[in-house]
PDB file of N, CA and C in Angstrom:
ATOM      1  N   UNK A   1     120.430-123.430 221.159  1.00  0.00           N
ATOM      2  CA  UNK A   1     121.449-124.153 221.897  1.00  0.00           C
ATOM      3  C   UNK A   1     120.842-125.411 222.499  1.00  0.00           C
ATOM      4  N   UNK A   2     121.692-126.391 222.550  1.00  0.00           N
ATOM      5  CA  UNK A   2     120.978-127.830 223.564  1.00  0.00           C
ATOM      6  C   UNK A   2     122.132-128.043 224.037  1.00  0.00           C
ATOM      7  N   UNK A   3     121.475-128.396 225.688  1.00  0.00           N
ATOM      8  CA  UNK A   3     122.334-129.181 226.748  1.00  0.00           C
ATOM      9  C   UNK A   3     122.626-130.393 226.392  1.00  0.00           C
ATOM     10  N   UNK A   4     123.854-130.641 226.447  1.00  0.00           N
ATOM     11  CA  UNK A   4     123.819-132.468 226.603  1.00  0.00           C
ATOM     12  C   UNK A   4     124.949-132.415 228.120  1.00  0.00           C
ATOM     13  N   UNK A   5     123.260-133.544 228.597  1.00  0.00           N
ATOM     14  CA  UNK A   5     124.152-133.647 229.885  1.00  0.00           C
ATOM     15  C   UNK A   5     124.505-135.574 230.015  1.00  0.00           C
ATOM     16  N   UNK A   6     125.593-134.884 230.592  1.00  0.00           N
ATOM     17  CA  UNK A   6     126.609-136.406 231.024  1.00  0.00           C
ATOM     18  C   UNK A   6     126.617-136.713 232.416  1.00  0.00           C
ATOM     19  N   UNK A   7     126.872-138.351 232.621  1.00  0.00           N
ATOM     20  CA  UNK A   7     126.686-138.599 233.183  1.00  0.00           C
ATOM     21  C   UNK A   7     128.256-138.645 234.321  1.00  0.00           C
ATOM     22  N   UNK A   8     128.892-139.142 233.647  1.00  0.00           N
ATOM     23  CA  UNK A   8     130.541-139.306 234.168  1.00  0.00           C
ATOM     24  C   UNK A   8     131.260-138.233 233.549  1.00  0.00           C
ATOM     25  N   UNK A   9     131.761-137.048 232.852  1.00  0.00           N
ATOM     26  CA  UNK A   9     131.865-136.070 232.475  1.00  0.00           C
ATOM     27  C   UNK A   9     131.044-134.547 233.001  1.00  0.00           C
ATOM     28  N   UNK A  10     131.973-133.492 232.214  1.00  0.00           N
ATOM     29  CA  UNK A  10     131.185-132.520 232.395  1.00  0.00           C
ATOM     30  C   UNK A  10     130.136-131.743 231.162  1.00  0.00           C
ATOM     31  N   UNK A  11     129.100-131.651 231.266  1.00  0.00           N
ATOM     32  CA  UNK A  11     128.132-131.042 230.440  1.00  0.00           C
ATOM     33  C   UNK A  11     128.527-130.450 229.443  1.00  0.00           C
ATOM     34  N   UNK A  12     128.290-130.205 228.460  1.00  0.00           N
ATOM     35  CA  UNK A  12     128.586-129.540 227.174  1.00  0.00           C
ATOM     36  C   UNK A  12     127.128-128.710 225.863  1.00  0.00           C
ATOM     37  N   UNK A  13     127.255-127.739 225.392  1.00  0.00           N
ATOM     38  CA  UNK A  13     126.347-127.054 224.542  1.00  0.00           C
ATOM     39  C   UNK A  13     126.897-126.937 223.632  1.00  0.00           C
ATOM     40  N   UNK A  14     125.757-127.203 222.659  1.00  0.00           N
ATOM     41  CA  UNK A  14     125.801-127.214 221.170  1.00  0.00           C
ATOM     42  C   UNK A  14     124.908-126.225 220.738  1.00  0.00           C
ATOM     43  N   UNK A  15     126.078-125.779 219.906  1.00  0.00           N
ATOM     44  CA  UNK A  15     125.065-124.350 219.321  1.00  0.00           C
ATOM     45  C   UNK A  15     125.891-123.821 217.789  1.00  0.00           C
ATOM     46  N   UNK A  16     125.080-123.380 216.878  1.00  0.00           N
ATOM     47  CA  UNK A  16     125.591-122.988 215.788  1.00  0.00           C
ATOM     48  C   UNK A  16     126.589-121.772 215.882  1.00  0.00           C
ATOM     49  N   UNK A  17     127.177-121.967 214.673  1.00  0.00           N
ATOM     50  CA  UNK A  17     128.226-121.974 214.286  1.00  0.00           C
ATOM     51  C   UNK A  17     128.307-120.233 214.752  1.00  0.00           C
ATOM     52  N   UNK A  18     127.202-119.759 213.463  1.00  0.00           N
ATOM     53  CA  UNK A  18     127.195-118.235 213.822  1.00  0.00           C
ATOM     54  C   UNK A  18     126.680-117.505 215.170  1.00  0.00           C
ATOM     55  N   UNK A  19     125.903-118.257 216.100  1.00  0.00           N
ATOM     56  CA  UNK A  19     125.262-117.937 217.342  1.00  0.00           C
ATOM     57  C   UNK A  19     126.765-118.007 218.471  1.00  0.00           C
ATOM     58  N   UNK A  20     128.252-119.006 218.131  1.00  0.00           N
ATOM     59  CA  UNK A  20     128.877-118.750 218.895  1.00  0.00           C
ATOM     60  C   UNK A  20     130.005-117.407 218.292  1.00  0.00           C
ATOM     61  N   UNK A  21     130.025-117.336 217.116  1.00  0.00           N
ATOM     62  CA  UNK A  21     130.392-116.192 216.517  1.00  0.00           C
ATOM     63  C   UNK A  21     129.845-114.650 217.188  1.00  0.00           C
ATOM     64  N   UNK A  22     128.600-114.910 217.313  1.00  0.00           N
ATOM     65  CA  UNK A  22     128.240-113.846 217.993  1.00  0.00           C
ATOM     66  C   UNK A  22     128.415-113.568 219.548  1.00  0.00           C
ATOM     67  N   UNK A  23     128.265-114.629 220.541  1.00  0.00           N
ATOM     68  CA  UNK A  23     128.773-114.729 222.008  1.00  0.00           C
ATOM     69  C   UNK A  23     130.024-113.924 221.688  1.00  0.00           C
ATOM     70  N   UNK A  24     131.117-114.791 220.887  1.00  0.00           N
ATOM     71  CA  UNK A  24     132.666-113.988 221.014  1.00  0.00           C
ATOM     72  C   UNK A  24     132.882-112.554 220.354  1.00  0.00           C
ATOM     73  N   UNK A  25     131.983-112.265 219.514  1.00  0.00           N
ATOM     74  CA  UNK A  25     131.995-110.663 219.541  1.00  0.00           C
ATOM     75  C   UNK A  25     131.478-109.952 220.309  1.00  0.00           C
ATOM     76  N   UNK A  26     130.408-110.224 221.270  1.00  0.00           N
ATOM     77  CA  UNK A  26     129.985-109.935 222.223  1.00  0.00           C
ATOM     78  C   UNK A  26     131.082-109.864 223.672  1.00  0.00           C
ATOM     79  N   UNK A  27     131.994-111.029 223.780  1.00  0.00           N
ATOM     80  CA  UNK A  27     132.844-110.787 224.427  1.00  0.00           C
ATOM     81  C   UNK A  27     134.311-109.533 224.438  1.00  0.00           C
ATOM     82  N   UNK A  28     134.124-110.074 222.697  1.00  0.00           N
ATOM     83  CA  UNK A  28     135.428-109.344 222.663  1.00  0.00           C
ATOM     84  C   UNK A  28     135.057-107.590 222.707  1.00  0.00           C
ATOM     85  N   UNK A  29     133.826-107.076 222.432  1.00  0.00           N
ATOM     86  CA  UNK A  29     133.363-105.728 222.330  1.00  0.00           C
ATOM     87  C   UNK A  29     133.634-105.147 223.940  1.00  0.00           C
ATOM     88  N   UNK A  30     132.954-106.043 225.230  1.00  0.00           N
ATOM     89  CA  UNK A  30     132.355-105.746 226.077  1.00  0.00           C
ATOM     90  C   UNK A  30     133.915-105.780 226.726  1.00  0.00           C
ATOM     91  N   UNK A  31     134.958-106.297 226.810  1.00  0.00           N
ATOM     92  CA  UNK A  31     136.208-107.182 227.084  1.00  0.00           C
ATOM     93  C   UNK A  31     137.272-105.361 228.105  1.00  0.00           C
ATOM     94  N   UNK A  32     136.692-104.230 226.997  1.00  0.00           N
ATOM     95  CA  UNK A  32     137.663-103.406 227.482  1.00  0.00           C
ATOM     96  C   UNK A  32     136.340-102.780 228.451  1.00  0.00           C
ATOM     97  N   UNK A  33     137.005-102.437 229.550  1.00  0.00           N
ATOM     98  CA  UNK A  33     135.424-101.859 230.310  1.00  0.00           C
ATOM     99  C   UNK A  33     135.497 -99.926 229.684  1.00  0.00           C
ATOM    100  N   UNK A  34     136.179 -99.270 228.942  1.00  0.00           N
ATOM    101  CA  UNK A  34     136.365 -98.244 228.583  1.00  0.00           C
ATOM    102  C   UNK A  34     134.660 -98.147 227.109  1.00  0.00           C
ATOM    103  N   UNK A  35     135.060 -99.450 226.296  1.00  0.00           N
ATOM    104  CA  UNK A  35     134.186 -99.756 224.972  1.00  0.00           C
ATOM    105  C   UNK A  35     132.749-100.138 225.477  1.00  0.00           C
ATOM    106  N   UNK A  36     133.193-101.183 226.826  1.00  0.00           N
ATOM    107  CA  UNK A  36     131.756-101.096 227.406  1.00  0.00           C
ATOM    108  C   UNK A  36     130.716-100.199 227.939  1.00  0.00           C
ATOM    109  N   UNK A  37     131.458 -99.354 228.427  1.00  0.00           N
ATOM    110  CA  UNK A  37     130.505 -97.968 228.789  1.00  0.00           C
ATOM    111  C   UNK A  37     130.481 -97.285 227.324  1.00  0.00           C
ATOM    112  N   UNK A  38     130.848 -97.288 226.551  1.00  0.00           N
ATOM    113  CA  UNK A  38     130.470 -96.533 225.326  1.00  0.00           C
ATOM    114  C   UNK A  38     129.508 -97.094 224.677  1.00  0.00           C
ATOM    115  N   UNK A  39     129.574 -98.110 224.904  1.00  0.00           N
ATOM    116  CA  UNK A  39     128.734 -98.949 224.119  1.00  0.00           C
ATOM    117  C   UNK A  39     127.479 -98.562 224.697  1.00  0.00           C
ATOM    118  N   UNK A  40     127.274 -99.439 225.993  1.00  0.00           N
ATOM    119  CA  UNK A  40     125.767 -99.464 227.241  1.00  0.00           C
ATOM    120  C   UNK A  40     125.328 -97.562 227.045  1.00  0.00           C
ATOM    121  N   UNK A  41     126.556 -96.516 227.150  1.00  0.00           N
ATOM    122  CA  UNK A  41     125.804 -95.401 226.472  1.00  0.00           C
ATOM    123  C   UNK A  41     124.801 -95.020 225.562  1.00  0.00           C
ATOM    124  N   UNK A  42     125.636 -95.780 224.783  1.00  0.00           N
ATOM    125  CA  UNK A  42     125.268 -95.618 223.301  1.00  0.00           C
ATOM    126  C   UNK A  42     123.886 -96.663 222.824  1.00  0.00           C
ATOM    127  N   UNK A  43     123.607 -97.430 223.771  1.00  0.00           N
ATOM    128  CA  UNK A  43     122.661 -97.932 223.828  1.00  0.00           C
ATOM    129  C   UNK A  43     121.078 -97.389 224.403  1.00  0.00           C
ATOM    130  N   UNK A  44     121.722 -96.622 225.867  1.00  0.00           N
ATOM    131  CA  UNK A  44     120.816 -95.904 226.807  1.00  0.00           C
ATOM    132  C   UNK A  44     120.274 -94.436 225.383  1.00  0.00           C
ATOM    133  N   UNK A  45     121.488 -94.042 224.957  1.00  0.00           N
ATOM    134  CA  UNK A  45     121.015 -92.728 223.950  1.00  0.00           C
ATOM    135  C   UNK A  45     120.149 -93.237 223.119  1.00  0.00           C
ATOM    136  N   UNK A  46     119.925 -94.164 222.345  1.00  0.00           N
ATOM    137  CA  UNK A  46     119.016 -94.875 221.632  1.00  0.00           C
ATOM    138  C   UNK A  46     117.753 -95.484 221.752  1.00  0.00           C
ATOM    139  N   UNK A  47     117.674 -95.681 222.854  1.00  0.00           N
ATOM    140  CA  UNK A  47     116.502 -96.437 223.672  1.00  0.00           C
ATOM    141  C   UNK A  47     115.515 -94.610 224.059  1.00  0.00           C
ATOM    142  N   UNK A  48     116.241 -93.509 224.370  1.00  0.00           N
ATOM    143  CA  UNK A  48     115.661 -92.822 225.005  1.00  0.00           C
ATOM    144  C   UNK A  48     115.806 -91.602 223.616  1.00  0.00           C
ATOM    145  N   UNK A  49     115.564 -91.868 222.485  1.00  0.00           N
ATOM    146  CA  UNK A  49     115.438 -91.625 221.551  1.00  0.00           C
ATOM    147  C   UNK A  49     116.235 -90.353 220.877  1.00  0.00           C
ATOM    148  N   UNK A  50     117.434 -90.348 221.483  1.00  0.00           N
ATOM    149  CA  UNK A  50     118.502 -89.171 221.588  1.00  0.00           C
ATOM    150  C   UNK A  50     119.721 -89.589 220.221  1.00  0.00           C
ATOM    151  N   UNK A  51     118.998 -89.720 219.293  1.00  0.00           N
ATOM    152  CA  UNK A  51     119.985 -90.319 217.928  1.00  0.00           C
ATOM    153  C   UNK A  51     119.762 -89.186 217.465  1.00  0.00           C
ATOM    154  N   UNK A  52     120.893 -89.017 216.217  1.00  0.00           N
ATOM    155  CA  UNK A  52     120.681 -88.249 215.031  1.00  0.00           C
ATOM    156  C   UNK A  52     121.221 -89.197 213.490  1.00  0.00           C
ATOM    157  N   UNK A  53     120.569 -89.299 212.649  1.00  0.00           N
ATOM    158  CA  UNK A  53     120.357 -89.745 211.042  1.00  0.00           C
ATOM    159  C   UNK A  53     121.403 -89.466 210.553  1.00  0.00           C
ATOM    160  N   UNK A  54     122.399 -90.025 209.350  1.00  0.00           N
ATOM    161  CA  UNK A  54     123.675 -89.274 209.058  1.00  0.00           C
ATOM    162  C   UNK A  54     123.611 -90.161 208.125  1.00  0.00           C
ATOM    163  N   UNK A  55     123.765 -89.546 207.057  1.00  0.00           N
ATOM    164  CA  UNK A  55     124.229 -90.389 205.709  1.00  0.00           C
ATOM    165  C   UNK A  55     125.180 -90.910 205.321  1.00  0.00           C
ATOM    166  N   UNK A  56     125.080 -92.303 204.641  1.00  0.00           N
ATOM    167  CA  UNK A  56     126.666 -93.336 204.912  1.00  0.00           C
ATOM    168  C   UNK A  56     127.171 -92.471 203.573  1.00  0.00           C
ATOM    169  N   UNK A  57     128.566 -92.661 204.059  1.00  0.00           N
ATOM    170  CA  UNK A  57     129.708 -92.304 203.346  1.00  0.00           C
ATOM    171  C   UNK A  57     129.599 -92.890 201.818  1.00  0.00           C
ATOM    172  N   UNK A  58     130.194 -92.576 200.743  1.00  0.00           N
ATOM    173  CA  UNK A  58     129.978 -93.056 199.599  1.00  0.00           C
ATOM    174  C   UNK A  58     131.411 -93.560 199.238  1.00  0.00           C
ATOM    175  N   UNK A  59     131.917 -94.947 199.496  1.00  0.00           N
ATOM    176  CA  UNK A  59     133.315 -95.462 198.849  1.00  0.00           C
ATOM    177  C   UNK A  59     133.810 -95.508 197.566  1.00  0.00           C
TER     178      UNK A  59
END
């Protein structure tokens, strides 16, 4: 990302295309606070090595 700062205006960031793609899925995931605690769960279970392996489905 880069700042461009102004002088008579307000500031603005530039950042690729897919890096703001990702902010707004990030928003939109975190957005219901119900998905957010599932999520930050589901994060804490992982970190503290409480997963189980499961084989992807075959389409």
């Amino acid at each position: 990302c880069t700042v461009i700062t102004r002088r008579d205006s307000e500031d603005a960031v530039v950042m690729s295309l897919d890096y703001y793609n990702s902010l707004m899925e990030t928003v939109y995931l975190l957005k219901s606070p119900k998905n957010a605690a599932h999520l930050l769960k589901s994060i804490e279970q992982y970190r503290e090595g409480d997963t189980q392996e499961k084989p992807l489905l075959d389409e």
